[in-house]
Protein backbone atom coordinates (compact mmCIF):
# COMPACT_ATOMS: atom_id res chain seq x y z
CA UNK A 1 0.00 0.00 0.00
CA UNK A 2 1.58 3.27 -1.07
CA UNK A 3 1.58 5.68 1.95
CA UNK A 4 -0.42 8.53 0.95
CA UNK A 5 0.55 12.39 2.39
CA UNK A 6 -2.12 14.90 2.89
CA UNK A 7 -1.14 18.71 3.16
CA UNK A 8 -2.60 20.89 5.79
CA UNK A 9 -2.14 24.74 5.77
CA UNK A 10 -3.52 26.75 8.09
CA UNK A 11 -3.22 30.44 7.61
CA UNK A 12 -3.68 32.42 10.66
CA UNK A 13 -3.70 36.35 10.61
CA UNK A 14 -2.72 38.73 13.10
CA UNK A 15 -1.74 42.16 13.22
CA UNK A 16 0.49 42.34 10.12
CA UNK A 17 1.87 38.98 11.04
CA UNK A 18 0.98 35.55 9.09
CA UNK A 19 1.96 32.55 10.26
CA UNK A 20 1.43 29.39 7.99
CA UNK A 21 1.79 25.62 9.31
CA UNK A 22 1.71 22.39 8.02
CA UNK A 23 2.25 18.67 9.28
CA UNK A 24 2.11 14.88 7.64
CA UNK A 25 -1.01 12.76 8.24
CA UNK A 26 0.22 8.54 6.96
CA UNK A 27 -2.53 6.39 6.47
CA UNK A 28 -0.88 3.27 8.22
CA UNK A 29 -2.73 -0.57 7.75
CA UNK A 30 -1.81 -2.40 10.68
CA UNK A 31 -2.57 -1.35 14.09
CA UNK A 32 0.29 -0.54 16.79
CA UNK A 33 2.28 -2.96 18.88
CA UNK A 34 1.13 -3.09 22.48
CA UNK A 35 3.19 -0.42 24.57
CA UNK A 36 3.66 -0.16 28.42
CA UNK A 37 2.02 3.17 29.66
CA UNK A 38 4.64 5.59 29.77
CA UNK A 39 6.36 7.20 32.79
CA UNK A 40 6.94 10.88 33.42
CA UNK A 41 10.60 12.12 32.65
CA UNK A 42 13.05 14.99 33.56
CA UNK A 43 13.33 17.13 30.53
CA UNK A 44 16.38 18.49 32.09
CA UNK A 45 17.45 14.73 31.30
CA UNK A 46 17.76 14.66 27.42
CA UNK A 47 20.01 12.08 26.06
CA UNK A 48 22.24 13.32 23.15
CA UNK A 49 24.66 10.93 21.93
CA UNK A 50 28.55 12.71 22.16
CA UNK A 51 28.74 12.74 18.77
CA UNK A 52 25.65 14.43 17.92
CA UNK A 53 25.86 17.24 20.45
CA UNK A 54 23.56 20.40 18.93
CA UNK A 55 24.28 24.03 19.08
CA UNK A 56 22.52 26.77 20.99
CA UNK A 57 19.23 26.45 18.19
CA UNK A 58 19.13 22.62 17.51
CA UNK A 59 19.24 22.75 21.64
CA UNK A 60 16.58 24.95 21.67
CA UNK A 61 14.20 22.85 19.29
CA UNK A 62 15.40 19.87 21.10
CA UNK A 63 14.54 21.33 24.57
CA UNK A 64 11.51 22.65 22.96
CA UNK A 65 9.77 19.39 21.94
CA UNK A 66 11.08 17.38 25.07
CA UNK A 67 9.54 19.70 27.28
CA UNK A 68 6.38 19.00 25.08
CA UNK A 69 6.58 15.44 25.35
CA UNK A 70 7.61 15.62 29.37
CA UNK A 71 4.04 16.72 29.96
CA UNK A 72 2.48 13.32 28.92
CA UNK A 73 5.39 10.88 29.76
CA UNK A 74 6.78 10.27 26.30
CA UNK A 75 10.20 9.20 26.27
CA UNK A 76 12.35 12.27 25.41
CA UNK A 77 14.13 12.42 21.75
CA UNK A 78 17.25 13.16 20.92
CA UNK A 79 18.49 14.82 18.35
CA UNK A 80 19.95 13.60 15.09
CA UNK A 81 22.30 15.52 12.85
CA UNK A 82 21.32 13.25 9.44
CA UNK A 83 17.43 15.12 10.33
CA UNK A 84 18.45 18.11 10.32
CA UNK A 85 20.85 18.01 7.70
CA UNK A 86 17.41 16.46 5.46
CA UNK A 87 15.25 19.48 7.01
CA UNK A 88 18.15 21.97 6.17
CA UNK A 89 18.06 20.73 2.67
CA UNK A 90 14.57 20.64 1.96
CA UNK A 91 14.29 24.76 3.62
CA UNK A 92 16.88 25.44 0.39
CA UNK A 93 15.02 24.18 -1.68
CA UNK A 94 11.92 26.07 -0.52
CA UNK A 95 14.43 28.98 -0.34
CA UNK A 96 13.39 31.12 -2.69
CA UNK A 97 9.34 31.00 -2.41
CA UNK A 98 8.95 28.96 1.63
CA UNK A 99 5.59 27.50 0.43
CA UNK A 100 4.46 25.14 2.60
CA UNK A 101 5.00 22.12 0.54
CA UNK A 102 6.28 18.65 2.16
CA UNK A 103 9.09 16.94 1.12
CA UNK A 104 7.13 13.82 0.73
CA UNK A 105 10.59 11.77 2.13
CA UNK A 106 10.47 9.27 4.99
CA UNK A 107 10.60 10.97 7.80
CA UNK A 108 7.68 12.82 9.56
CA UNK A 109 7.46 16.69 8.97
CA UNK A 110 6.56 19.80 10.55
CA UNK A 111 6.77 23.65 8.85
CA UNK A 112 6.15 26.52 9.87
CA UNK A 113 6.61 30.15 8.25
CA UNK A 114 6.31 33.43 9.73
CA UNK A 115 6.42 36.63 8.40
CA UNK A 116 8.68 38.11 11.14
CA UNK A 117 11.99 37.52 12.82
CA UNK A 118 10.81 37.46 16.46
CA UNK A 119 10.06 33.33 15.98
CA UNK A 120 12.07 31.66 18.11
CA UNK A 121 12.45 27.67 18.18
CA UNK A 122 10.21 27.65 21.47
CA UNK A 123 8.00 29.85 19.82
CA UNK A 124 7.51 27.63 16.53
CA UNK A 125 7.26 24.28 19.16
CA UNK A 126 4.68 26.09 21.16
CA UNK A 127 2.95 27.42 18.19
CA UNK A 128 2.68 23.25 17.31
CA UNK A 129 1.75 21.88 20.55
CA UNK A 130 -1.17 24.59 21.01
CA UNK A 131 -3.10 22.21 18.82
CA UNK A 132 -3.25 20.25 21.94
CA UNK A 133 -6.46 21.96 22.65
CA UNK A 134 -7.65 20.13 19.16
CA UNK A 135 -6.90 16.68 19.93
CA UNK A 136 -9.43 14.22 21.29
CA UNK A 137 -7.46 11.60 23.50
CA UNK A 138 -10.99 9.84 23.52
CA UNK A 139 -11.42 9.46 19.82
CA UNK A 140 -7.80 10.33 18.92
CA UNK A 141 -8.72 12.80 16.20
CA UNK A 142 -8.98 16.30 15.50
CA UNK A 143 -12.24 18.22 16.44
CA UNK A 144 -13.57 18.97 13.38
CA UNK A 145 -12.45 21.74 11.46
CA UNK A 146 -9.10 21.97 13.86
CA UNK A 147 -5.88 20.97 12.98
CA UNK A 148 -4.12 18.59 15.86
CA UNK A 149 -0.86 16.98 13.25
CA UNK A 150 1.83 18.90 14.60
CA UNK A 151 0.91 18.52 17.94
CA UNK A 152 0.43 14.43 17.66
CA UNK A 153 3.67 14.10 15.63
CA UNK A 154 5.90 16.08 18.66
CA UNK A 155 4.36 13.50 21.34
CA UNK A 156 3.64 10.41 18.85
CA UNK A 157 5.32 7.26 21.17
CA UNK A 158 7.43 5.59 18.67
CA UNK A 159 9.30 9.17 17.64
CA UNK A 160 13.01 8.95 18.76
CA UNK A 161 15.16 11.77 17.09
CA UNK A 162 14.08 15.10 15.50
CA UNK A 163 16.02 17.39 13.50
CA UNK A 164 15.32 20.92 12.73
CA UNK A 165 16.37 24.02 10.32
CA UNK A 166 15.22 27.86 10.59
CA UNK A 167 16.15 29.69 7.60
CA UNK A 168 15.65 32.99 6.33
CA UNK A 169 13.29 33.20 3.40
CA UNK A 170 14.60 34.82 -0.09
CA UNK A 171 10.76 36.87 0.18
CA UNK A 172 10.48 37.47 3.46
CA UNK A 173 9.74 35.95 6.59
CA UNK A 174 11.04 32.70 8.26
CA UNK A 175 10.86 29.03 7.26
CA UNK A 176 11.13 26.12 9.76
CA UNK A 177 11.34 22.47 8.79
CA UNK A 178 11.96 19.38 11.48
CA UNK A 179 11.79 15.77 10.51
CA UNK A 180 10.91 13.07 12.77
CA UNK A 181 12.48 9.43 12.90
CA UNK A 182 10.18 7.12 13.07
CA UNK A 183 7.49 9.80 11.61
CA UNK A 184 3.95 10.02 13.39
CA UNK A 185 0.43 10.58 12.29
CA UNK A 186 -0.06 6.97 11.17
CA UNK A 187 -3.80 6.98 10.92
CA UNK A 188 -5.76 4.71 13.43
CA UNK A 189 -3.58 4.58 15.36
CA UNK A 190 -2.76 6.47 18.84
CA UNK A 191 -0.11 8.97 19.60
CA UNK A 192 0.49 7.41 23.03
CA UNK A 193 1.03 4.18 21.97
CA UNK A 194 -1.05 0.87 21.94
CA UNK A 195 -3.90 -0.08 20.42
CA UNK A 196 -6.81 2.30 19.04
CA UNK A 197 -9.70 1.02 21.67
């Protein structure tokens, strides 16, 4: 079964400012291994292996999601230079216009452009994980009409690395990309692990 990708913008205006977002949604057939229930972690604990040590940003994105995931008990991810070298290469090629086009590649996806330089890598997280307020741990979907993808992929269970690019946009604005190893969103199945009830 070819995995199918669909594209979600949202655009979302205020004063002067437009901020555009998009995640991966994967159709998956089989349902999830059985998982134990998670337990709550230190943030301030996040294993980086000694060769993949980030800078002050990737830190920041890092720190970013972990604290995300900290608040229900997903194991924290580490980050993974070969992620953000894909995300840096896809934001070049998106250079020039920063449409919020996927890269259709393996790994699970997040963007995010905004039209001023005040976004942060906490700020662009925390935009994501505000969807929170969107997602239905009952039914495990969206409300309707909401969009809940980039908050599901930063806490989806199975996720173990992230890598992430901010780059300045050739028209303005700024353009942030981070891929996800093993990518989210499968469909029917639950961010938290196990099986769908």
């Amino acid at each position: 079964m070819s995995i199918t990708r669909i594209l979600t913008v949202t655009f979302l205006f205020s004063s002067f400012l437009l901020i555009i977002v998009s995640a991966n949604v994967i159709p998956h057939p089989k349902p999830p291994a059985d998982i134990p229930d998670p337990k709550p972690i230190d943030p301030a604990k996040n294993p980086v292996p000694e060769g993949d040590r980030p800078g002050k940003q990737a830190r920041e994105f890092l720190d970013a999601h972990n604290r995300i995931r900290a608040t229900k008990g997903q194991p924290p991810l580490v980050w993974d230079n070969q992620l953000a070298k894909y995300a840096k290469q896809w934001a070049a090629e998106r250079i020039n216009d920063c449409k919020m086009i996927h890269s259709n590649g393996p790994h699970g996806e997040n963007l995010f452009w905004g039209g001023q330089d005040h976004w942060t890598p906490t700020k662009v997280v925390d935009s994501w994980a505000s969807e929170a307020e969107f997602y239905n741990e009952q039914t495990h979907q969206c409300k309707p009409g909401e969009m809940c993808g980039h908050y599901t992929q930063i806490v989806w269970r199975d996720t173990q690395r992230v890598g992430c690019t901010r780059r300045k946009c050739n028209n303005g604005g700024y353009y942030f990309v981070c891929s996800y190893d093993p990518p989210g969103n499968y469909v029917d199945e639950n961010p938290f692990g196990g099986k769908l009830r």
